[in-house]
N, C-alpha and C. Protein backbone atom coordinates (compact mmCIF):
# COMPACT_ATOMS: atom_id res chain seq x y z
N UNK A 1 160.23 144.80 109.05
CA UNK A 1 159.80 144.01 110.19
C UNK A 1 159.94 144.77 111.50
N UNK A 2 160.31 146.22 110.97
CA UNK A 2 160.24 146.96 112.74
C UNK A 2 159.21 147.10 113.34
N UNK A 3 157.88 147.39 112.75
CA UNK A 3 156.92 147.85 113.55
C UNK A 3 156.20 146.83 114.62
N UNK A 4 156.83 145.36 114.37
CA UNK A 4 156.21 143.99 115.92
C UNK A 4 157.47 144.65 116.87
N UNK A 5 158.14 145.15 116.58
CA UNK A 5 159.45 145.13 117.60
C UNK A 5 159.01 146.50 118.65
N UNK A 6 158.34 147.56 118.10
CA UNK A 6 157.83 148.43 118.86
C UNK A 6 156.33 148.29 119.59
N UNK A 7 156.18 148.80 120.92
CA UNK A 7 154.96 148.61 121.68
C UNK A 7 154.91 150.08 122.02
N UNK A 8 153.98 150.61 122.53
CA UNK A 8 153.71 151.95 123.10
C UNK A 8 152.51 150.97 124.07
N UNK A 9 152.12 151.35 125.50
CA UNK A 9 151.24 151.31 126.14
C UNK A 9 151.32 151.04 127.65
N UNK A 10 150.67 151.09 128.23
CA UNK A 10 150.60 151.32 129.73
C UNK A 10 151.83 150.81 130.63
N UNK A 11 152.49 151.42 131.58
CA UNK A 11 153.61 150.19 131.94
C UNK A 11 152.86 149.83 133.43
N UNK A 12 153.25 148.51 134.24
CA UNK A 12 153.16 147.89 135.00
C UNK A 12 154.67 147.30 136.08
N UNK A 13 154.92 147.95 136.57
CA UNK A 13 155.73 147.89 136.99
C UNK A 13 155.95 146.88 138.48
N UNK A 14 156.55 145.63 138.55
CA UNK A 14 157.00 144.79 139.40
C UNK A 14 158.24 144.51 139.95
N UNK A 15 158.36 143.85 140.78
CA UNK A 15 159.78 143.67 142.28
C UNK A 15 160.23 142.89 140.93
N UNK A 16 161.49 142.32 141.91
CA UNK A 16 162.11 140.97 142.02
C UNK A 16 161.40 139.87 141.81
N UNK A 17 162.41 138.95 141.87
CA UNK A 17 161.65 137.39 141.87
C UNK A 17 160.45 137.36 141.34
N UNK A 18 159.97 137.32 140.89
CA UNK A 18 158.46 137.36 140.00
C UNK A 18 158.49 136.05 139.48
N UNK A 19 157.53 135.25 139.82
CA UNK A 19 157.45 133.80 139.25
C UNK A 19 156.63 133.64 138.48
N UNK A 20 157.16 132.57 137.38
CA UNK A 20 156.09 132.63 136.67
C UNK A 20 154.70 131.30 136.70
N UNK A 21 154.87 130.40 138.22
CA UNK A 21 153.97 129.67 138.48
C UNK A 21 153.53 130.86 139.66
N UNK A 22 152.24 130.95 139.70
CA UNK A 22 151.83 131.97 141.24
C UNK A 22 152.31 133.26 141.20
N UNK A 23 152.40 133.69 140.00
CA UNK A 23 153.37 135.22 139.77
C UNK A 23 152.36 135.56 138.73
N UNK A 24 152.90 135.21 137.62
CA UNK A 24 152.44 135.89 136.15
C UNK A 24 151.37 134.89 136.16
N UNK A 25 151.43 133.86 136.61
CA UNK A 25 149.72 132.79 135.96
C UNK A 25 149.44 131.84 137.24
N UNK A 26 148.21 131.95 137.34
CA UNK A 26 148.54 130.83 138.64
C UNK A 26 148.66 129.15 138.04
N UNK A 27 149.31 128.77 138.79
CA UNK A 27 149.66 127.32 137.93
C UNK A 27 148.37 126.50 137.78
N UNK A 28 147.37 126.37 138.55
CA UNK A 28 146.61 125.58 137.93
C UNK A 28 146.80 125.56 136.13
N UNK A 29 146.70 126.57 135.82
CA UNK A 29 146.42 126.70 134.13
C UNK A 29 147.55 126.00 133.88
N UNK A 30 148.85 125.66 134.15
CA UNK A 30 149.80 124.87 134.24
C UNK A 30 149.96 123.60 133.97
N UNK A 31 149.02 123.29 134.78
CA UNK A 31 149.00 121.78 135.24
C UNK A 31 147.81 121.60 134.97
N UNK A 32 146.70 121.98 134.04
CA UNK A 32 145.82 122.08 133.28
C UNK A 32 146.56 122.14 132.02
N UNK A 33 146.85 122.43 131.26
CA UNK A 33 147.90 122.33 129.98
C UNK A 33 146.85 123.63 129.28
N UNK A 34 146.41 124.43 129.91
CA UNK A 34 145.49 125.43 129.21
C UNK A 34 146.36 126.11 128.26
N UNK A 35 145.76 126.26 127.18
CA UNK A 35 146.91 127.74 126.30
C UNK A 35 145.56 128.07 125.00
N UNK A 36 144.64 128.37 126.01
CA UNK A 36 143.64 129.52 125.31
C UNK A 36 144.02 130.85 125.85
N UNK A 37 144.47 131.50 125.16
CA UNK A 37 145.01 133.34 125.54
C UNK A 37 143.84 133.47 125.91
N UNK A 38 142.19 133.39 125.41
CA UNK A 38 141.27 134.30 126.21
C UNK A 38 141.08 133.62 127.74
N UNK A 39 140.87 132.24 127.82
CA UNK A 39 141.13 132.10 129.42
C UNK A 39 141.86 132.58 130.19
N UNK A 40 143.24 132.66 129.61
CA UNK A 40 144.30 132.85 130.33
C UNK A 40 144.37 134.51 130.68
N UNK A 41 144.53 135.25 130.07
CA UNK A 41 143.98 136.05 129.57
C UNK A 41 143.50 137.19 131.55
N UNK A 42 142.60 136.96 131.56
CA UNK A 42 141.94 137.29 132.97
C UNK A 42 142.54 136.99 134.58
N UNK A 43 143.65 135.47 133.94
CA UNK A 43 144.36 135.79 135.49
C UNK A 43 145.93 135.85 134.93
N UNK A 44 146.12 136.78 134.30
CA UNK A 44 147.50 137.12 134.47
C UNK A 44 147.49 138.39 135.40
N UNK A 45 149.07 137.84 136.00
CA UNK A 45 149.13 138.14 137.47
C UNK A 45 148.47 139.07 138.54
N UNK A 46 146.96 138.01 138.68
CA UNK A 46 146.07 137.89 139.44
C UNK A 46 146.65 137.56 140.86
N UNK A 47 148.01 136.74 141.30
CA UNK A 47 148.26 136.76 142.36
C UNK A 47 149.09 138.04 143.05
N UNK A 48 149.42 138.41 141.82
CA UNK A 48 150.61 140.01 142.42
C UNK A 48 149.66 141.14 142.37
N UNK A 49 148.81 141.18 141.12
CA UNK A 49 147.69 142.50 141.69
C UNK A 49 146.73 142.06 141.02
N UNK A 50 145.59 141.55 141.51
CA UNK A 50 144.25 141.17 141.61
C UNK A 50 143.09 142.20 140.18
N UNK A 51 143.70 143.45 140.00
CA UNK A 51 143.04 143.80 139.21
C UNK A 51 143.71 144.21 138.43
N UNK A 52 144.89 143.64 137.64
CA UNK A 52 145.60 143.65 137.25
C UNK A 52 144.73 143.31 135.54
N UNK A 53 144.35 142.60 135.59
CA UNK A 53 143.51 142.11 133.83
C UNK A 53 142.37 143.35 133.66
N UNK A 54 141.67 144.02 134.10
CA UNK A 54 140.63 144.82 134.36
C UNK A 54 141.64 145.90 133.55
N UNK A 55 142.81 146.61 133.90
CA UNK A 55 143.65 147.41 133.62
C UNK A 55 144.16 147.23 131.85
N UNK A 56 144.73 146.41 132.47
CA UNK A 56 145.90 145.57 130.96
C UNK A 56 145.05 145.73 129.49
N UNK A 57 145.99 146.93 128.96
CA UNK A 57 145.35 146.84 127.44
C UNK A 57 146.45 146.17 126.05
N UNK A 58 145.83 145.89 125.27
CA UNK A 58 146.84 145.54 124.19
C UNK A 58 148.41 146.64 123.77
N UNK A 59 149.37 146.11 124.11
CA UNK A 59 150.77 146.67 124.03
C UNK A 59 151.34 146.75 125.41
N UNK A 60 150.53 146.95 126.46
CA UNK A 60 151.29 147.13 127.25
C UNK A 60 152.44 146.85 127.62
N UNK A 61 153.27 147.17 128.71
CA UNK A 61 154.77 147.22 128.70
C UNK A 61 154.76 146.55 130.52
N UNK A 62 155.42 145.45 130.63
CA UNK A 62 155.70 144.82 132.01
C UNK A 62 157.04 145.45 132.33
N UNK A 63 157.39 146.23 133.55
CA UNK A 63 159.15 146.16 133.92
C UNK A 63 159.08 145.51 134.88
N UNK A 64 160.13 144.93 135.22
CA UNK A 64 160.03 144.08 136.54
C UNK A 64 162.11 143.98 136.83
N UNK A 65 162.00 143.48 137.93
CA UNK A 65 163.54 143.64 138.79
C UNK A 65 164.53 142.43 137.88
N UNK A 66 165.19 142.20 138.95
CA UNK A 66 165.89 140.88 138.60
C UNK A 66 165.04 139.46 138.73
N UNK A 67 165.53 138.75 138.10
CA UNK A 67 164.92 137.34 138.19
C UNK A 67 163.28 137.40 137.98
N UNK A 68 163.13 137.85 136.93
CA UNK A 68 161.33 137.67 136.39
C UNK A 68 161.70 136.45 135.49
N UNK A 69 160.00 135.95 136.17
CA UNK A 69 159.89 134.35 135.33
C UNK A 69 160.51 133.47 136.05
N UNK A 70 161.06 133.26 137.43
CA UNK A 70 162.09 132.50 137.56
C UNK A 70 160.99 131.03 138.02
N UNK A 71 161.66 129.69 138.19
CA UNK A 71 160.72 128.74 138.19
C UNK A 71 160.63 128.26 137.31
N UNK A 72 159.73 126.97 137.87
CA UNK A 72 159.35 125.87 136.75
C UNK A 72 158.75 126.84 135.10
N UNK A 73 159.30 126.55 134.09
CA UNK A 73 159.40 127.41 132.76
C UNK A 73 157.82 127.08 131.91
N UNK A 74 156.68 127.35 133.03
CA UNK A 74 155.35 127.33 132.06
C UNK A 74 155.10 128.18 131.13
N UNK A 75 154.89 127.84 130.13
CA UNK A 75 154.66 129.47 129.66
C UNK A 75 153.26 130.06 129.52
N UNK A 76 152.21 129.57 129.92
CA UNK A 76 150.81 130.37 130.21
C UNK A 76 150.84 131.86 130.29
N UNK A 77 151.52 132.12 131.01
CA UNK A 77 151.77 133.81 131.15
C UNK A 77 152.20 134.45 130.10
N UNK A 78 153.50 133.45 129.25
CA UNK A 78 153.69 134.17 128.05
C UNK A 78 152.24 134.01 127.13
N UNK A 79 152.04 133.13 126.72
CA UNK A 79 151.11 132.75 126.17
C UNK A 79 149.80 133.79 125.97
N UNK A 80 149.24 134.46 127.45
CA UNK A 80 148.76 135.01 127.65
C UNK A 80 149.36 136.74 127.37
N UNK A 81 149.99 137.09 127.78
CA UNK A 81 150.82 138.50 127.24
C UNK A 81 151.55 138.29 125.89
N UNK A 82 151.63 137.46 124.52
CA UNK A 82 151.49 137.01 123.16
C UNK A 82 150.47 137.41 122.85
N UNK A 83 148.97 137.19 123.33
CA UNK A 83 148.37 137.47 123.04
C UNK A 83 147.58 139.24 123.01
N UNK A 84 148.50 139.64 124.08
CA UNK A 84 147.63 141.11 124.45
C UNK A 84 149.23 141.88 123.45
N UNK A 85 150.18 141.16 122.99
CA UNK A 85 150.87 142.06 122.52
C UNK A 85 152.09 143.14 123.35
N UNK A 86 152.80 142.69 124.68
CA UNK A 86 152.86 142.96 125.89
C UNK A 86 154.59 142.94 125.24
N UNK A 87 155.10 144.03 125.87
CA UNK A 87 156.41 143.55 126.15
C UNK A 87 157.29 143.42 127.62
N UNK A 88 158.35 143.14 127.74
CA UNK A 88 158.83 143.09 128.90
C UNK A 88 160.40 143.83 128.93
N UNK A 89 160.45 144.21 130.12
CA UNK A 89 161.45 145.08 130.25
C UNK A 89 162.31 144.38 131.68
N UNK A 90 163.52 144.32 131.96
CA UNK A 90 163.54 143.56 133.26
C UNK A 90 165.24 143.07 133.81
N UNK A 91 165.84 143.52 134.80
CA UNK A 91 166.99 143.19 135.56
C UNK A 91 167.21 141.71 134.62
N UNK A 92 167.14 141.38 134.99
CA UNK A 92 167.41 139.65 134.34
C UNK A 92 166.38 138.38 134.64
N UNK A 93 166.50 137.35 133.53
CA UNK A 93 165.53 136.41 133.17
C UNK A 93 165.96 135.10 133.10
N UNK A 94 165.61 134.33 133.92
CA UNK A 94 166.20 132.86 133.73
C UNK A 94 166.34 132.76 132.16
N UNK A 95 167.07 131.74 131.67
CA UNK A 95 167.54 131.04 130.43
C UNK A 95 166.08 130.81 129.61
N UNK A 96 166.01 129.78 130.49
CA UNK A 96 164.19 128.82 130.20
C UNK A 96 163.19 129.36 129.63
N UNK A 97 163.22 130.67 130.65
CA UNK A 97 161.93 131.63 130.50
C UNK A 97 162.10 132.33 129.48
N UNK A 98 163.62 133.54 129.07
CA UNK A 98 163.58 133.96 128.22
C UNK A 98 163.39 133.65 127.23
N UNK A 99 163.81 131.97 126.79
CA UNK A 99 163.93 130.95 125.50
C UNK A 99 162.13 130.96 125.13
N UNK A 100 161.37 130.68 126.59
CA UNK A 100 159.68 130.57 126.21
C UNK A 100 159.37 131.77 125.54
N UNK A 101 159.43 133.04 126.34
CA UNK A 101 159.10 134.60 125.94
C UNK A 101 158.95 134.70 124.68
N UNK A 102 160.42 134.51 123.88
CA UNK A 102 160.75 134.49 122.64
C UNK A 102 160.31 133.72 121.94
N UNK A 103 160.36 132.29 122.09
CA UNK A 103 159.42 131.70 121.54
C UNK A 103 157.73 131.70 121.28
N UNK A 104 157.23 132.34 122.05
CA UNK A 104 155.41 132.87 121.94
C UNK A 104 155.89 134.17 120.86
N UNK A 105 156.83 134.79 120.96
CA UNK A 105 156.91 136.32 120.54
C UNK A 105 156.41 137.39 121.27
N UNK A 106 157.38 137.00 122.58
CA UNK A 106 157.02 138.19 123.88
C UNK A 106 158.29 138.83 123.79
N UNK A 107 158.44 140.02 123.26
CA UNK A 107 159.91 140.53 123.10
C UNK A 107 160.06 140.84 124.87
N UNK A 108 161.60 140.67 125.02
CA UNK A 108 161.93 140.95 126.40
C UNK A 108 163.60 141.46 126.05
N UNK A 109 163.59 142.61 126.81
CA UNK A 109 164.93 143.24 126.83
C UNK A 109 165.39 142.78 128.39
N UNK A 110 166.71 142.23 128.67
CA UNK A 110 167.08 142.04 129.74
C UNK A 110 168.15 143.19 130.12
N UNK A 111 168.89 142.58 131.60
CA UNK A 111 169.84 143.91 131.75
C UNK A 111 169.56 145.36 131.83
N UNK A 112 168.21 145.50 132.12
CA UNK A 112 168.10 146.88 132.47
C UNK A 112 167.37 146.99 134.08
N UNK A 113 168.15 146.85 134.41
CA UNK A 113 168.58 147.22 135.94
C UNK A 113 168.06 148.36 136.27
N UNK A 114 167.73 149.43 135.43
CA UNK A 114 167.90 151.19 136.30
C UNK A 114 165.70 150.83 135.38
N UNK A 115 165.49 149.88 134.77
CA UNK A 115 164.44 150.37 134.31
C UNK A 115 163.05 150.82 135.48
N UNK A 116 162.89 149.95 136.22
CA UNK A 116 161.92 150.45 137.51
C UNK A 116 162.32 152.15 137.77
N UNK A 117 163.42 152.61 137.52
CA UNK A 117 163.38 154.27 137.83
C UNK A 117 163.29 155.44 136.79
N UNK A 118 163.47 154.59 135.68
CA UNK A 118 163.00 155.24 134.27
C UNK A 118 161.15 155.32 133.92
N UNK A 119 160.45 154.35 135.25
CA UNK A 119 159.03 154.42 135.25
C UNK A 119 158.33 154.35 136.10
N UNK A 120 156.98 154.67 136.30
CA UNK A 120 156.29 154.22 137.27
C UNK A 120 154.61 153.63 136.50
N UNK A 121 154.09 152.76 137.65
CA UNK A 121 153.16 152.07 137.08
C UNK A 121 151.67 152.96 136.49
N UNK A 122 151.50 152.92 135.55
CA UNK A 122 150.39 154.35 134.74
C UNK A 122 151.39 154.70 133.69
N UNK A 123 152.59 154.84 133.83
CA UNK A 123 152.77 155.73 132.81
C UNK A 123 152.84 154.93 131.24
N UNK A 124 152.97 156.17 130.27
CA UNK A 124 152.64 155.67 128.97
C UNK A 124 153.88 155.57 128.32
N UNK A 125 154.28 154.40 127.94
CA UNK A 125 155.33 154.06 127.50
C UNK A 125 155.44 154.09 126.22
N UNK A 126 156.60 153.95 125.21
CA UNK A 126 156.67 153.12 123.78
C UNK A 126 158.66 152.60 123.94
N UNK A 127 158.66 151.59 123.54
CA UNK A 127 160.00 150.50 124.27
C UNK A 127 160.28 150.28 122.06
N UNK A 128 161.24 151.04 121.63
CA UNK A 128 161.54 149.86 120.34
C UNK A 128 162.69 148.67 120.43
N UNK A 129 162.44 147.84 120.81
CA UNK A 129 162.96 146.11 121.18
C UNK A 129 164.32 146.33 120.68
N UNK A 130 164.12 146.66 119.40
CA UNK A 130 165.05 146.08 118.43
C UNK A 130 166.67 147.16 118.37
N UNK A 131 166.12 148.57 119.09
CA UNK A 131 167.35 149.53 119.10
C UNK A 131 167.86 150.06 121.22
N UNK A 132 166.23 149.33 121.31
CA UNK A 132 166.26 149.54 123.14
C UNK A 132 166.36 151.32 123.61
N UNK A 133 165.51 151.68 122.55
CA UNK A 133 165.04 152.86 123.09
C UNK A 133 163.86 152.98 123.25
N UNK A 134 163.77 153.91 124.70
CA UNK A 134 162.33 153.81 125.15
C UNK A 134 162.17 154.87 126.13
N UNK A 135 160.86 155.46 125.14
CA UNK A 135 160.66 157.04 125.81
C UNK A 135 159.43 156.45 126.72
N UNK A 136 159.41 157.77 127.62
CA UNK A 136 158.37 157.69 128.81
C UNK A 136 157.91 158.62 128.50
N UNK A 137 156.73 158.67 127.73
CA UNK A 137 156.02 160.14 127.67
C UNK A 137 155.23 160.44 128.72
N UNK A 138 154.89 159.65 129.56
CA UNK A 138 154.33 160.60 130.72
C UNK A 138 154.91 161.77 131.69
N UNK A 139 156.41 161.26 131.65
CA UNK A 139 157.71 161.81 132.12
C UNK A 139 158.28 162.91 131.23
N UNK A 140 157.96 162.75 130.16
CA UNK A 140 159.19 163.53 128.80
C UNK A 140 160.49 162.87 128.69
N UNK A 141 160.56 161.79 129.63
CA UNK A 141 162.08 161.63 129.44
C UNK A 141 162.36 160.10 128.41
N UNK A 142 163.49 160.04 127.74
CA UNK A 142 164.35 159.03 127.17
C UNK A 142 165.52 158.07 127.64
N UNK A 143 165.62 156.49 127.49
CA UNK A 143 166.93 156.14 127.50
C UNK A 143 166.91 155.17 126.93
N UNK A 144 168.03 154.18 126.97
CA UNK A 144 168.60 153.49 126.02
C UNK A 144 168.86 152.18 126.87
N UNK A 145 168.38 151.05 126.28
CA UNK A 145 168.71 149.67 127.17
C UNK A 145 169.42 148.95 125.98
N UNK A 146 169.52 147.98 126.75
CA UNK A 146 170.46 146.80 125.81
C UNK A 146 169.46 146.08 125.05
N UNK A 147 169.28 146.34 123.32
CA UNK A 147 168.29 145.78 122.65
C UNK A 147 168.27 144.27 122.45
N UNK A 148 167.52 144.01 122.06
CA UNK A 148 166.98 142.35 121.48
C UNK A 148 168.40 142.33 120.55
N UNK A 149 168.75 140.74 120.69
CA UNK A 149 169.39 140.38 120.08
C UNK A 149 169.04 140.27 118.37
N UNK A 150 169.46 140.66 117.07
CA UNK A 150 168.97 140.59 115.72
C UNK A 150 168.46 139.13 115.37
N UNK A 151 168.75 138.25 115.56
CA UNK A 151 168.22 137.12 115.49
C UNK A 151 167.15 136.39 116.75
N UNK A 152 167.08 137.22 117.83
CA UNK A 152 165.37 137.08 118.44
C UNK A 152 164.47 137.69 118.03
N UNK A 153 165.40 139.28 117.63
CA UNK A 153 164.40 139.82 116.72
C UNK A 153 163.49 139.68 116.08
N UNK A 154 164.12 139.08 115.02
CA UNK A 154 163.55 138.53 113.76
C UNK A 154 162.60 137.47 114.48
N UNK A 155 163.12 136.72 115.18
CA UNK A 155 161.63 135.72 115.57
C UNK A 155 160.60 136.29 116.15
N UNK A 156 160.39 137.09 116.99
CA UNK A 156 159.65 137.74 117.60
C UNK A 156 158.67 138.61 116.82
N UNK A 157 159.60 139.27 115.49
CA UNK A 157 159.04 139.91 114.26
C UNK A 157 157.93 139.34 113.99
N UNK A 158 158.52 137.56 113.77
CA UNK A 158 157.69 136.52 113.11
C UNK A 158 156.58 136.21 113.71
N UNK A 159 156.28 136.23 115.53
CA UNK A 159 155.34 135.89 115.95
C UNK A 159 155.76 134.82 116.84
N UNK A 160 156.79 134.70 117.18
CA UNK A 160 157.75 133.71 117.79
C UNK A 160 158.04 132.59 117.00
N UNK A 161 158.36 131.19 117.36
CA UNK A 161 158.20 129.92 116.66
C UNK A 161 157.74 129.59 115.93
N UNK A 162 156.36 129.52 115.77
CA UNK A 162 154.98 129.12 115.41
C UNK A 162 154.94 130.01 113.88
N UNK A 163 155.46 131.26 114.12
CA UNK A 163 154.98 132.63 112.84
C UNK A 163 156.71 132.02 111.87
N UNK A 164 157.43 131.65 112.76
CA UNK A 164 158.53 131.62 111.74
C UNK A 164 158.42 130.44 110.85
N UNK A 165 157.83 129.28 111.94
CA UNK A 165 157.61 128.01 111.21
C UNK A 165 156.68 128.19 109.54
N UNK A 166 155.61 128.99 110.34
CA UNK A 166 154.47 129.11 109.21
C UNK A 166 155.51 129.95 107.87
N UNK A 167 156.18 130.79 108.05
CA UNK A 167 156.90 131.54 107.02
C UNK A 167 158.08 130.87 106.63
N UNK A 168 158.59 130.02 107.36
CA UNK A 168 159.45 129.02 106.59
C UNK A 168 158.51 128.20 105.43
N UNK A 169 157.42 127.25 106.27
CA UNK A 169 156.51 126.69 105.09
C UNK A 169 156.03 126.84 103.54
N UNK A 170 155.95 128.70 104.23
CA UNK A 170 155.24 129.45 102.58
C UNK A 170 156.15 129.69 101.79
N UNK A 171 157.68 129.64 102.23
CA UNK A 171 158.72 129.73 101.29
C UNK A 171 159.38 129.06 100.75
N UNK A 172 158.96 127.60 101.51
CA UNK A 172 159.33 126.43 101.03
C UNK A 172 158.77 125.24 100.97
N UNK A 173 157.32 125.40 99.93
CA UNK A 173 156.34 124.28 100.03
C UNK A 173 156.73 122.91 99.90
N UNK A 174 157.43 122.91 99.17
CA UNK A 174 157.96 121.69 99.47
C UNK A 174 158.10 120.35 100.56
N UNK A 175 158.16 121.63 101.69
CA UNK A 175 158.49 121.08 102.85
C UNK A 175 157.39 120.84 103.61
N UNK A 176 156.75 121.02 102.88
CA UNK A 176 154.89 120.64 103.75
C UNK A 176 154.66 119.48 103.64
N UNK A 177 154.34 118.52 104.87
CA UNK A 177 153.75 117.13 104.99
C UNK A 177 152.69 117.54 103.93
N UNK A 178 152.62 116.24 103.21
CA UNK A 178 151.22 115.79 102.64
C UNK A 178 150.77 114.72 102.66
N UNK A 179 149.34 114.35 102.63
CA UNK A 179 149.05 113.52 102.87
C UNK A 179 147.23 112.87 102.19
């Protein structure tokens, strides 16, 4: 189950405070209850850099400061970076948010504080979640963050919630409503 835990691809690099209403998604989609990844999809964080979706390829790598995600706990943004396969790198993460992340199967390493200077935005990353090593090959250089916990792991492996639920099901038909 290592190879969901590793990403290689573009990093994007953001401040502080990064919200995730008017940050990572603008809330309409919010307060729309949208959670089509391809809608969503086009305005992730459209309010912090405008051509930001034009860029964004599948794997990419978000770092961002302290307090990413902070705010009301929508998860559209995850929802939307679930879908492109995105990981996150980042000073620290409200409770809420990290609990959503993980739950879509947005791996996020917290506690890495020095990561904004281990990168800059272009370069080509690969982050493995699960041991929190992560080379910068645009740089040549290596280091080591504080990995995913073994049991987010594994969910995240799964596809978040949704992938574990479905793999609980197939292992235990039993447990399938019928009707």
């Amino acid at each position: 189950m290592n190879a969901p835990l590793i990403r290689r691809g573009i990093c994007h690099v953001f401040g502080d405070d990064i919200p995730l209403d008017e940050g990572v998604m603008p809330f309409k989609y919010a307060i729309g209850r949208v959670t089509d990844p391809q809608e969503l999809i086009p305005h992730l964080f459209e309010a912090i850099d405008p051509t930001f979706a034009t860029r964004v390829r599948h794997g990419d790598i978000v770092i961002a400061g302290r307090n990413f995600g902070c705010g009301k706990a929508h998860m559209q943004g995850f929802i939307a970076m679930a879908a492109l396969g995105m990981g996150v790198l980042c000073g620290s993460m409200p409770y809420k948010s990290h609990r959503g992340a993980i739950a879509r199967g947005v791996p996020v390493l917290t506690g890495c504080e020095n990561a904004p200077d281990f990168a800059c935005t272009g370069d080509d990353l690969e982050i493995d979640f699960s041991s929190g090593c992560a080379t910068n090959h645009s740089q040549g250089r290596q280091t080591r963050f504080p990995p995913l916990a073994p049991i987010l792991a594994d969910l995240v492996a799964q596809g978040g919630l949704r992938g574990a639920l479905t793999a609980y099901l197939q292992a235990h038909p039993h447990m399938r409503e019928t009707a």
